[in-house]
C-alpha atoms as a PDB file:
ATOM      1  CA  UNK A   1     -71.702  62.209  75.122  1.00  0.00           C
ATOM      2  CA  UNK A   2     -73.316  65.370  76.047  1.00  0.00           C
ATOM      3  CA  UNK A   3     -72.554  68.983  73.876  1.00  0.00           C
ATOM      4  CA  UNK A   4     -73.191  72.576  74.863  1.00  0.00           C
ATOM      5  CA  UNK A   5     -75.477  73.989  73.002  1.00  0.00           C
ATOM      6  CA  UNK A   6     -75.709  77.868  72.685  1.00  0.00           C
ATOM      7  CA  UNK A   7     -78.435  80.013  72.813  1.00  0.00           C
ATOM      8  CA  UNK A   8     -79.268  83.158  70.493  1.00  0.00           C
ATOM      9  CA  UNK A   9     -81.897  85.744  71.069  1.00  0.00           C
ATOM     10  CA  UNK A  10     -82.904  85.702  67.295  1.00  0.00           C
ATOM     11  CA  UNK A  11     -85.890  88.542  67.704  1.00  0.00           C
ATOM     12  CA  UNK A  12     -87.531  89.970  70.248  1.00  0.00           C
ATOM     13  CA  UNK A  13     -91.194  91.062  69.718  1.00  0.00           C
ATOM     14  CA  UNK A  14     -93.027  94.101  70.982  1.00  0.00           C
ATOM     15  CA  UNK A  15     -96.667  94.104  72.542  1.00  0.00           C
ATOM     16  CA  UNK A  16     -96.963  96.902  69.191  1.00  0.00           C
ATOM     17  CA  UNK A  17     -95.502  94.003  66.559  1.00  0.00           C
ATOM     18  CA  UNK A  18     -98.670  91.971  68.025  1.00  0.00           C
ATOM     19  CA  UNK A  19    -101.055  94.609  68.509  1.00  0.00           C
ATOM     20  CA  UNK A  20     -99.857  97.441  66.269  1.00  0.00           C
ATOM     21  CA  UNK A  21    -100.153  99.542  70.052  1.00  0.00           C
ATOM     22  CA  UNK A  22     -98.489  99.523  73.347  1.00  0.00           C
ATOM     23  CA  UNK A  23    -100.804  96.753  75.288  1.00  0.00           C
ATOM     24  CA  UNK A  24    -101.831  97.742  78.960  1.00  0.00           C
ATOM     25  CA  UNK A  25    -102.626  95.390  81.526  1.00  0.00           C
ATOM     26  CA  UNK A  26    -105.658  95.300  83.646  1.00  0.00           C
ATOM     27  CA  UNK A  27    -104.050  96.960  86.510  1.00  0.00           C
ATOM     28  CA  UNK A  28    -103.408 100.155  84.039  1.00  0.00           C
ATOM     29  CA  UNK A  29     -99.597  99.117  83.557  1.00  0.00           C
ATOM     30  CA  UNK A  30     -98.065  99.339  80.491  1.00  0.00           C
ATOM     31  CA  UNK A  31     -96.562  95.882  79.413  1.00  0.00           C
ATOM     32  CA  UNK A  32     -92.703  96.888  79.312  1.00  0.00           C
ATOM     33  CA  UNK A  33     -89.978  95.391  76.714  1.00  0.00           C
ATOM     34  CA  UNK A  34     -88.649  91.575  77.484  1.00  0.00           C
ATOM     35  CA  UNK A  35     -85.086  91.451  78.516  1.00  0.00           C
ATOM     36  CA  UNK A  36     -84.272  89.158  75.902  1.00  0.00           C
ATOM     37  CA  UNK A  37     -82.797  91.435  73.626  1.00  0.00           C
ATOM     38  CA  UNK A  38     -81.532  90.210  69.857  1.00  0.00           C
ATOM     39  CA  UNK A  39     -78.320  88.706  69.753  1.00  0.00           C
ATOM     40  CA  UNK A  40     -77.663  87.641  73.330  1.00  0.00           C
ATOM     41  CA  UNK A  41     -76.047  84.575  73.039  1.00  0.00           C
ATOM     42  CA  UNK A  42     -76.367  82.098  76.147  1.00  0.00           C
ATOM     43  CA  UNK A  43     -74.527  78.400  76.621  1.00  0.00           C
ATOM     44  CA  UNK A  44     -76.227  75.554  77.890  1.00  0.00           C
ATOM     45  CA  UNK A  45     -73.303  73.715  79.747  1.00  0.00           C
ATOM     46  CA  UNK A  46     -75.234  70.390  78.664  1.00  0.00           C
ATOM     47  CA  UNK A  47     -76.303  69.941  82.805  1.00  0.00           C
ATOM     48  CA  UNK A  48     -79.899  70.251  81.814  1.00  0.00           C
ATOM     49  CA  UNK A  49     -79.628  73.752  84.446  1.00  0.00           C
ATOM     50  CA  UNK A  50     -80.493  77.065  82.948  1.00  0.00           C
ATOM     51  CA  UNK A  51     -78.218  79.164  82.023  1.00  0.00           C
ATOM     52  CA  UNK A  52     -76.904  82.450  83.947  1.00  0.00           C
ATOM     53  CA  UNK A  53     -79.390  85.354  83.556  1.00  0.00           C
ATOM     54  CA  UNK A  54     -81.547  83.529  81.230  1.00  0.00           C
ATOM     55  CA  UNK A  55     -85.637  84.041  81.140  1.00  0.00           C
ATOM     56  CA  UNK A  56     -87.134  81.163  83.301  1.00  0.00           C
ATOM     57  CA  UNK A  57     -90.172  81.155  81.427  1.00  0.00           C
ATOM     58  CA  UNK A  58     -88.553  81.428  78.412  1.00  0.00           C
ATOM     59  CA  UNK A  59     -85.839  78.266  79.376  1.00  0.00           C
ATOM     60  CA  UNK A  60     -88.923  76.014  80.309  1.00  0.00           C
ATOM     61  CA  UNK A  61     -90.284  76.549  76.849  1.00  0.00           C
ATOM     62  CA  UNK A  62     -87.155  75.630  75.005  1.00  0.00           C
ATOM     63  CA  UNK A  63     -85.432  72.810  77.456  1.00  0.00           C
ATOM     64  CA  UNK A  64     -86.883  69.954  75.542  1.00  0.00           C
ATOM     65  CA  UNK A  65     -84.717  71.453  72.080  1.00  0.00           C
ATOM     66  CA  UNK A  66     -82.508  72.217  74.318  1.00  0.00           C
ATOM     67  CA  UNK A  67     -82.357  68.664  75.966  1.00  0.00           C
ATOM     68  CA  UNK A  68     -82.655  66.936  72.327  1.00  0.00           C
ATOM     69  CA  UNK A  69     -79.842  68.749  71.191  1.00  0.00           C
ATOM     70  CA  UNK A  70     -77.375  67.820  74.731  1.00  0.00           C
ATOM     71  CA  UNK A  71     -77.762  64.109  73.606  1.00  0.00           C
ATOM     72  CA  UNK A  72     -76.999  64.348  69.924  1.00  0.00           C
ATOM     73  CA  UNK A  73     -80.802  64.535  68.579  1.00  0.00           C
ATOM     74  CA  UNK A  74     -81.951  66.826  66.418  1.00  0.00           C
ATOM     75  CA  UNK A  75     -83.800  67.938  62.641  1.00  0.00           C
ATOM     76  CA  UNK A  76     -81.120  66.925  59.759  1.00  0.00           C
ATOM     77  CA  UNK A  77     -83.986  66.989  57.828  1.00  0.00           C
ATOM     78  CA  UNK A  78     -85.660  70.280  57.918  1.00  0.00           C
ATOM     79  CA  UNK A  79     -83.548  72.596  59.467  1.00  0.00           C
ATOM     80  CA  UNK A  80     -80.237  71.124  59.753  1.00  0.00           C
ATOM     81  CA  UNK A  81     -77.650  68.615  61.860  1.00  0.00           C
ATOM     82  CA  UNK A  82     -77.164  70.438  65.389  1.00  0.00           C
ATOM     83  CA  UNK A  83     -79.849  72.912  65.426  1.00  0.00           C
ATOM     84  CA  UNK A  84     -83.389  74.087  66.759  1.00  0.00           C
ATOM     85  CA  UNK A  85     -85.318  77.094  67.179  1.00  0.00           C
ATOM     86  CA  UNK A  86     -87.702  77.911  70.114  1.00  0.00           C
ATOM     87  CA  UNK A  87     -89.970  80.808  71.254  1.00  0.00           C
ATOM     88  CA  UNK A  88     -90.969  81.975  74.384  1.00  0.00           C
ATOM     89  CA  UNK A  89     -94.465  81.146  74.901  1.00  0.00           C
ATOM     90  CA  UNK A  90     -95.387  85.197  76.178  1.00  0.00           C
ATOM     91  CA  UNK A  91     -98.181  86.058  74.083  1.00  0.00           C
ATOM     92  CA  UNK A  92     -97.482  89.800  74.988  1.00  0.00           C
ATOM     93  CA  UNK A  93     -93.887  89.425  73.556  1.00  0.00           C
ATOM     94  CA  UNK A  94     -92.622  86.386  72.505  1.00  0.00           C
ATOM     95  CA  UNK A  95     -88.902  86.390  71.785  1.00  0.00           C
ATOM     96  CA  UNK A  96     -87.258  83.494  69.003  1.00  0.00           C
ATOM     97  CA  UNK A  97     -84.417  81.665  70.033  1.00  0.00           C
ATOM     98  CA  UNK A  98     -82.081  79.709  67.887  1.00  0.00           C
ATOM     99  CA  UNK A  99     -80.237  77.009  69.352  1.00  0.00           C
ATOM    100  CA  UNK A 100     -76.892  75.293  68.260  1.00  0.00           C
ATOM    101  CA  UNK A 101     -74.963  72.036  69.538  1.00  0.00           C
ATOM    102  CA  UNK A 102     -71.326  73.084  69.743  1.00  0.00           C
ATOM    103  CA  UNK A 103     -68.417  71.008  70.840  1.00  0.00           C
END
């Protein structure tokens, strides 16, 4: 049986938490903030689509927790029954996500 599993913008870092400065593209832009901002919550309705509003880079970096977590997988181990955490691959400003299995 397939769960929801919800989404939480855990931290969002800056280009300056990488860099210790604002970082500036090539074509003299200034990389702005992510969207993601901490403690945006998101549900994944367990359909495998991404959820409303949610980072598309950021969604095909965590699906496969995501996915694992939909069909009842997971890390009792290590972190615990029903939850994962994933980051958005942007080297610029990666944001952490922590993801639950809820009923």
């Amino acid at each position: 049986m397939r769960s929801k599993v919800k989404i939480t913008v855990v931290k969002q870092f800056l280009p300056e938490d990488i860099f210790g400065h604002e970082y500036t593209l090539v074509s003299g832009q200034t990389v702005s903030n992510c969207s993601m901002k901490a403690g945006s919550e998101f549900i994944s309705d367990g359909s495998g689509n991404k959820p409303e509003g949610f980072c598309p880079h950021a969604w095909n970096s965590i699906f496969k927790n995501v996915h694992l977590l939909t069909w009842g997988g997971g890390y009792p181990e290590t972190i615990g029954e029903g939850i994962s955490f994933g980051v958005c691959p942007d080297g610029l400003r990666p944001v952490i996500f922590k993801l639950e299995k809820i009923e």
